[in-house]
Protein backbone atom coordinates (compact mmCIF):
# COMPACT_ATOMS: atom_id res chain seq x y z
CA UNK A 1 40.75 -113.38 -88.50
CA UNK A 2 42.95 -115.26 -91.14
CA UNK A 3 46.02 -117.08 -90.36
CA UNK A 4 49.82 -116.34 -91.57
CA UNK A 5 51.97 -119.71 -92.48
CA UNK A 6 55.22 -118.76 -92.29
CA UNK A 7 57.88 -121.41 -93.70
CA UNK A 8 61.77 -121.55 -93.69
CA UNK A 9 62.75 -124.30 -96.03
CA UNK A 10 65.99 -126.42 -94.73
CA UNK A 11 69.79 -124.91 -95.45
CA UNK A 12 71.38 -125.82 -99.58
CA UNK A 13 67.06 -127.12 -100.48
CA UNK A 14 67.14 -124.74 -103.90
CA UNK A 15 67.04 -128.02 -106.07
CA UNK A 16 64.15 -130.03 -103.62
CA UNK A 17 61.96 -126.22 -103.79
CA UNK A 18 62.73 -126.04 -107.42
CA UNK A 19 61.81 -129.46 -108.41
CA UNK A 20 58.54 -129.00 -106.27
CA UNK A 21 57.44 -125.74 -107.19
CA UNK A 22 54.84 -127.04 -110.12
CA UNK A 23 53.26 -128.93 -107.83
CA UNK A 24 53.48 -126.79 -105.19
CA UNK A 25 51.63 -123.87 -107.40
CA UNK A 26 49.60 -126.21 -108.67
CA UNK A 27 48.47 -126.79 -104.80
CA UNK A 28 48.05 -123.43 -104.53
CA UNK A 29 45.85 -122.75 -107.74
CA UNK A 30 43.83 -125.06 -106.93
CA UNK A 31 43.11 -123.76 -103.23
CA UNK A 32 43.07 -120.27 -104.92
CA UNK A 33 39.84 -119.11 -102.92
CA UNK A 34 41.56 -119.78 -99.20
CA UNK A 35 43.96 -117.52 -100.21
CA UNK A 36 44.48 -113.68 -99.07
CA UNK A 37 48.36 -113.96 -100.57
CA UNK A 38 51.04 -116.39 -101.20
CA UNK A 39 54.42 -115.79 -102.12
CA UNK A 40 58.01 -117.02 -101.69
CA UNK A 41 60.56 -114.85 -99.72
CA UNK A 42 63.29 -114.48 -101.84
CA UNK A 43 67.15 -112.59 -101.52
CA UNK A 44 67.22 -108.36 -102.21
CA UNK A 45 68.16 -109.47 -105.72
CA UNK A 46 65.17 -111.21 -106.84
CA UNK A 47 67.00 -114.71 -106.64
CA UNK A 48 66.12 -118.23 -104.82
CA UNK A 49 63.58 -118.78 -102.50
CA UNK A 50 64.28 -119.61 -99.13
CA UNK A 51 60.85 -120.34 -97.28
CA UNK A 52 57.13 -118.69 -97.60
CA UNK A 53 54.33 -116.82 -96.40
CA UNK A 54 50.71 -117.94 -97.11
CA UNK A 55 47.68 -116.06 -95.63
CA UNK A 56 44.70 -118.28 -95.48
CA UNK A 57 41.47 -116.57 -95.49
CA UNK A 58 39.97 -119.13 -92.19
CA UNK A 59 39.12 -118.47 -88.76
CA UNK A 60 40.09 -122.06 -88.05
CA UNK A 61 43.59 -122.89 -86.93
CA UNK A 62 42.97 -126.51 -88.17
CA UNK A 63 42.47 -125.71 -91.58
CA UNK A 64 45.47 -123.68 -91.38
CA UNK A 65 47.52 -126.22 -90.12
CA UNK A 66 46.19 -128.83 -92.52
CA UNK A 67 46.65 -126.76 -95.63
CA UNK A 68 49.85 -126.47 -94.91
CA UNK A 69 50.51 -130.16 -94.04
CA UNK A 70 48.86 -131.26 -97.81
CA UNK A 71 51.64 -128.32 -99.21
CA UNK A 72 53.83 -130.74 -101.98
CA UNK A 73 56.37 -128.78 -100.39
CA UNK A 74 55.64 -129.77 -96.88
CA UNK A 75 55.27 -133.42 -98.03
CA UNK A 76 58.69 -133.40 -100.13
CA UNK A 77 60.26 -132.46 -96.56
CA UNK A 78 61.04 -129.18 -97.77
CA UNK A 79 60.56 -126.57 -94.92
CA UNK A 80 63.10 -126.47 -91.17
CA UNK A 81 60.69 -124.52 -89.71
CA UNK A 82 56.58 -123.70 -90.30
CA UNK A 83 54.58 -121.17 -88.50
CA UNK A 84 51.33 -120.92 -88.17
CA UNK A 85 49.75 -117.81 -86.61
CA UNK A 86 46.53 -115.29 -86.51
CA UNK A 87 47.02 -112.55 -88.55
CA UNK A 88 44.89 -109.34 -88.28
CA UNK A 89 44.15 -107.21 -91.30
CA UNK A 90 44.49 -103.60 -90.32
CA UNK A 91 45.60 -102.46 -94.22
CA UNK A 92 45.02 -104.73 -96.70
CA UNK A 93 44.73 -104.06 -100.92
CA UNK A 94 46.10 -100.19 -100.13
CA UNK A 95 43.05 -99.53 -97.09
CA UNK A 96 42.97 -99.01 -94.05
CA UNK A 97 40.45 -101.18 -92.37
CA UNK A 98 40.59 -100.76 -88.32
């Protein structure tokens, strides 16, 4: 079962996440095959990005917790809050699979 990170960057950090965000994709590209999904959440318009959700294709919490921890953004002090959880596919790329 993969795991769900689940970040909420600190209050007025636009300019740290922006200045990051190369690296922080570039993280992410390279790590491309542990991922399920990645993506920022961002306001209703489209705008800023406030924190994250990553699903890590793992079945070990560790590696979860340690991908997270090598995140640029994690290491620039970016994120208040991460949270790392199981995550059970029941629909995943538009099927239905329990």
């Amino acid at each position: 079962m993969p795991y769900a990170i689940i970040t909420v960057d600190k209050p007025n950090s636009l300019g740290l996440r922006n200045q990051t965000r190369a690296e922080h994709l570039a993280y992410l590209e390279a790590n491309k095959e542990k991922l399920l999904a990645a993506g920022a959440k961002i306001d209703d318009e489209g705008e800023g990005g406030y924190g994250g959700v990553i699903l890590v294709d793992t079945e070990d919490r560790a590696e979860a917790e340690a991908f997270i921890q090598n995140d640029p953004f994690t290491k620039a002090g970016l994120f208040a809050g991460i949270e790392v959880v199981r995550w059970r596919k029941a629909f995943f790329n538009f099927e239905k699979l329990v």
